[in-house]
Protein backbone atom coordinates (compact mmCIF):
# COMPACT_ATOMS: atom_id res chain seq x y z
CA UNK A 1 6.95 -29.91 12.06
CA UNK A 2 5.54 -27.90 15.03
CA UNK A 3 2.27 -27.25 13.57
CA UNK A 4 2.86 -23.69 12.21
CA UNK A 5 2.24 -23.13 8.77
CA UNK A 6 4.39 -20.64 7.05
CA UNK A 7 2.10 -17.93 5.14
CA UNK A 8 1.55 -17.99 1.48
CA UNK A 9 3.20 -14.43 -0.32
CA UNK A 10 -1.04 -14.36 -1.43
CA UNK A 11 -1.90 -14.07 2.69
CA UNK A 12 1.07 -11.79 3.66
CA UNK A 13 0.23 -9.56 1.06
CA UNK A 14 -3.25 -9.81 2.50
CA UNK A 15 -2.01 -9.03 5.85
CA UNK A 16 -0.58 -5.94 4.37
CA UNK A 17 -3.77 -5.12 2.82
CA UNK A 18 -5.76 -5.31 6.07
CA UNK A 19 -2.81 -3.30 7.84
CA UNK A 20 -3.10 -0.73 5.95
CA UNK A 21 -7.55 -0.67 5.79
CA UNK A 22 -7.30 -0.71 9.37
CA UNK A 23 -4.78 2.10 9.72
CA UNK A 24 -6.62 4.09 7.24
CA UNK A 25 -9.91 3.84 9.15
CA UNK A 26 -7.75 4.98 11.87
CA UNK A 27 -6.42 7.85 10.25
CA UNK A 28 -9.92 9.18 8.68
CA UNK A 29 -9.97 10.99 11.81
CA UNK A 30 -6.99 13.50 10.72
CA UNK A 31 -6.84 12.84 7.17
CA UNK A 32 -9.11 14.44 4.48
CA UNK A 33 -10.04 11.03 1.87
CA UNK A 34 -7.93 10.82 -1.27
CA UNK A 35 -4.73 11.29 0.61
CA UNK A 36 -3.79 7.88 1.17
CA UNK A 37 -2.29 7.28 -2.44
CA UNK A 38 0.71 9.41 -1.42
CA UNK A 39 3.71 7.02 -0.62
CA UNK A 40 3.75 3.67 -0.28
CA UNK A 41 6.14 3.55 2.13
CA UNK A 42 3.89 4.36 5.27
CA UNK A 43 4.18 1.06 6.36
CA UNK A 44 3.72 1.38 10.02
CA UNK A 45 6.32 4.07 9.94
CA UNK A 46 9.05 1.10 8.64
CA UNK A 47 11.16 1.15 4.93
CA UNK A 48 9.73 -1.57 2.65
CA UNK A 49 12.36 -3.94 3.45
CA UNK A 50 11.95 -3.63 6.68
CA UNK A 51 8.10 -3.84 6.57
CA UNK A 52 8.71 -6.82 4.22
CA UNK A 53 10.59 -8.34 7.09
CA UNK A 54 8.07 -7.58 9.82
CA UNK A 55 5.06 -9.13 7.87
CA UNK A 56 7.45 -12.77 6.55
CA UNK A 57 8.14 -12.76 10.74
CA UNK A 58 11.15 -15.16 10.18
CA UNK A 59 14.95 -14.95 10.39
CA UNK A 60 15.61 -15.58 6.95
CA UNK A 61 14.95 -13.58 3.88
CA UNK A 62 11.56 -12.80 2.68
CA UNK A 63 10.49 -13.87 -0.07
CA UNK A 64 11.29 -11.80 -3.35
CA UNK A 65 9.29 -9.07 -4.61
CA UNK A 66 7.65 -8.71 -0.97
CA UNK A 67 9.44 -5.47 -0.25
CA UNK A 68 7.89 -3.77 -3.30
CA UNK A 69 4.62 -5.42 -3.54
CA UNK A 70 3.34 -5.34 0.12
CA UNK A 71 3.86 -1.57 0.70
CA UNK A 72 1.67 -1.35 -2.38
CA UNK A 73 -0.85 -3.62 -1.26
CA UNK A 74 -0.68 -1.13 2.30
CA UNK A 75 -1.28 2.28 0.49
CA UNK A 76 -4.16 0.47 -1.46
CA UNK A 77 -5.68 -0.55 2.47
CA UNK A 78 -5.03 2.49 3.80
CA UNK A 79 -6.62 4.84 0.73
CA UNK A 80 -9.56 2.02 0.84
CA UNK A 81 -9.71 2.31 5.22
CA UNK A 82 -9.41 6.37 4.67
CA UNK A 83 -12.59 6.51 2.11
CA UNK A 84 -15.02 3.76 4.17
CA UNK A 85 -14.83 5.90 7.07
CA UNK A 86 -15.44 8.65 5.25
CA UNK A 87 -18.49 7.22 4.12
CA UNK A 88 -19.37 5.96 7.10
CA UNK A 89 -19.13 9.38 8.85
CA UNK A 90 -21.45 10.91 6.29
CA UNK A 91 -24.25 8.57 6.35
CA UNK A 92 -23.87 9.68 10.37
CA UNK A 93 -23.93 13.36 10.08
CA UNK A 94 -26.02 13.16 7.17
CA UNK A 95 -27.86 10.44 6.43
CA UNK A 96 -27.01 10.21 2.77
CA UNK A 97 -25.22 7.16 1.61
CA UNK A 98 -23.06 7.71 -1.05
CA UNK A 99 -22.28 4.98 -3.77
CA UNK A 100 -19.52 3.83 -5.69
CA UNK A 101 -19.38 2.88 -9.50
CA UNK A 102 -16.88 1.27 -11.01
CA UNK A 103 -16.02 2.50 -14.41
């Protein structure tokens, strides 16, 4: 072994996750929030398959169900990235805080 541990399909889909926050806190700044839940397949501008492929980082196949899971788990990042910095730029102009219930 050379020390590198592969991923679990629980951290890639992670990495997706925090892909897509990150590029949604990115994008706050020319998208209105609520319009990340269009389609999944954003995925740093790649098809599912081949986002699937850039997150397993390996020559073989990824593993199944990677290709339609992770671009889900990168639209739910990206919606969740687009509505902190919303947030967060309201309490700045603002000064009101706005909270979230879960219902």
């Amino acid at each position: 072994m050379d020390g590198i541990s592969t991923p679990t399909y629980r951290q890639l889909l992670g990495i997706a996750h925090e892909l897509g926050r990150a590029d949604g806190r990115f994008a706050a700044a020319f998208e209105a929030p609520g319009t990340g839940d269009g389609p999944a397949a954003r995925c740093l501008g790649r098809s599912p398959g081949e986002f699937a492929r850039l997150l397993w980082g390996r020559a073989d196949e990824p593993p199944a169900g990677l290709a339609v899971n992770a671009p889900l788990w990168y639209a739910t990042g990206f919606a969740e990235g687009l509505a902190e910095e919303a947030a967060e730029r309201c309490v700045q102009t603002t000064g009101t805080r706005i909270r979230r219930a879960f219902t």
